[in-house]
Protein backbone atom coordinates (compact mmCIF):
# COMPACT_ATOMS: atom_id res chain seq x y z
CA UNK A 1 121.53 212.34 104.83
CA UNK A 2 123.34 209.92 106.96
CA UNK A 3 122.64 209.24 110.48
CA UNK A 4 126.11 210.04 112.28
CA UNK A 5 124.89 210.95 115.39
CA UNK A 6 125.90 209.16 118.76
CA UNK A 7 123.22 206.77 120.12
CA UNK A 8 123.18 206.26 123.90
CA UNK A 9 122.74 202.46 125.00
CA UNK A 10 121.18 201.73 127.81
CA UNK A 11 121.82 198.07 130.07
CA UNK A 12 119.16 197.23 132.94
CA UNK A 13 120.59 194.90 135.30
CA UNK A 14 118.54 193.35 136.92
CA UNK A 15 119.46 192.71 140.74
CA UNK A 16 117.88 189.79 142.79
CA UNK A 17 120.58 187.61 143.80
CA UNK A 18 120.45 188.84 147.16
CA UNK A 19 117.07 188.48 147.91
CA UNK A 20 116.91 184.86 146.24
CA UNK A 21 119.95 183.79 148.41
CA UNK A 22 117.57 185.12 151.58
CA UNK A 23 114.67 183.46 150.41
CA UNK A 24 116.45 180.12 150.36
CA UNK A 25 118.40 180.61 153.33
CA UNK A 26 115.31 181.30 155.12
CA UNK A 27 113.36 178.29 153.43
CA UNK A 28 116.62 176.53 154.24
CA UNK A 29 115.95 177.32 158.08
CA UNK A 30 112.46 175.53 157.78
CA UNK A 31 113.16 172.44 156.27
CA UNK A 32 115.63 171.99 159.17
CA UNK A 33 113.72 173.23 162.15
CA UNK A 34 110.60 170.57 160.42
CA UNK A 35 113.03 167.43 159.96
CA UNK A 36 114.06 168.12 163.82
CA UNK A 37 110.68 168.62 164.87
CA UNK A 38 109.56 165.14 163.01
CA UNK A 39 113.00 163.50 164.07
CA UNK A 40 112.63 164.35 167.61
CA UNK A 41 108.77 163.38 167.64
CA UNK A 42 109.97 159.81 166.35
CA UNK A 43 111.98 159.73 168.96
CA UNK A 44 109.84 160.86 171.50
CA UNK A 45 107.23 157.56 170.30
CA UNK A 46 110.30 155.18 170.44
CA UNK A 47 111.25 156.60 174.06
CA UNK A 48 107.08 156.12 175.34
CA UNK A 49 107.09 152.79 173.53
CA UNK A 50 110.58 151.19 175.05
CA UNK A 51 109.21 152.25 178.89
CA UNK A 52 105.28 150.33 178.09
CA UNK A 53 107.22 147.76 177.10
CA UNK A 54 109.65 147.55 180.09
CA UNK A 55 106.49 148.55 181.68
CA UNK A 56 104.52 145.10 180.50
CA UNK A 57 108.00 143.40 180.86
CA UNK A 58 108.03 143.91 184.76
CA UNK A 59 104.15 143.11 185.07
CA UNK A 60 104.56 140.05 183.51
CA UNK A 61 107.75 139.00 185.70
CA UNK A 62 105.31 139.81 188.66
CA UNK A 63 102.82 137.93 187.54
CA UNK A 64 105.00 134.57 187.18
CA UNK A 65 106.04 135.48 190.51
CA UNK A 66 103.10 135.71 192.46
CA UNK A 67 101.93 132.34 190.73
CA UNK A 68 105.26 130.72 191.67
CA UNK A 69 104.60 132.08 195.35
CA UNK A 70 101.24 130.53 195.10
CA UNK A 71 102.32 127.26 193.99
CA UNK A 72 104.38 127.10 196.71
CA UNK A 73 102.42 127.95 199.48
């Protein structure tokens, strides 16, 4: 007996793309909002390091004047 009758075929699709494009977007989001954190920390250090050193600049310039005032007095 032959087997004539119609066979139903089923396709899953399976659906994700959405969800993946969120989950990158949002680990997207991170990265950034880290790099600016780090960048703007460096920055931060640079900014405290160039006023100690203007700081120890204008000292020092003090310093050499007082002696110089000293010298001659």
């Amino acid at each position: 007996m032959a087997d004539n009758d119609p066979k139903t075929v089923y396709i899953e699709r399976r659906s994700g793309g959405g969800l993946m494009a969120i989950v990158a977007l949002v680990a997207l989001i991170v990265i950034a909002a880290l790099a600016y954190t780090y960048i703007e920390s460096n920055n931060n250090k640079n900014d405290a390091i160039t006023t100690a050193a203007g700081k120890v600049g204008d000292a020092a310039q003090d310093v050499g004047q007082s002696a110089k005032d000293a010298t001659d007095q």
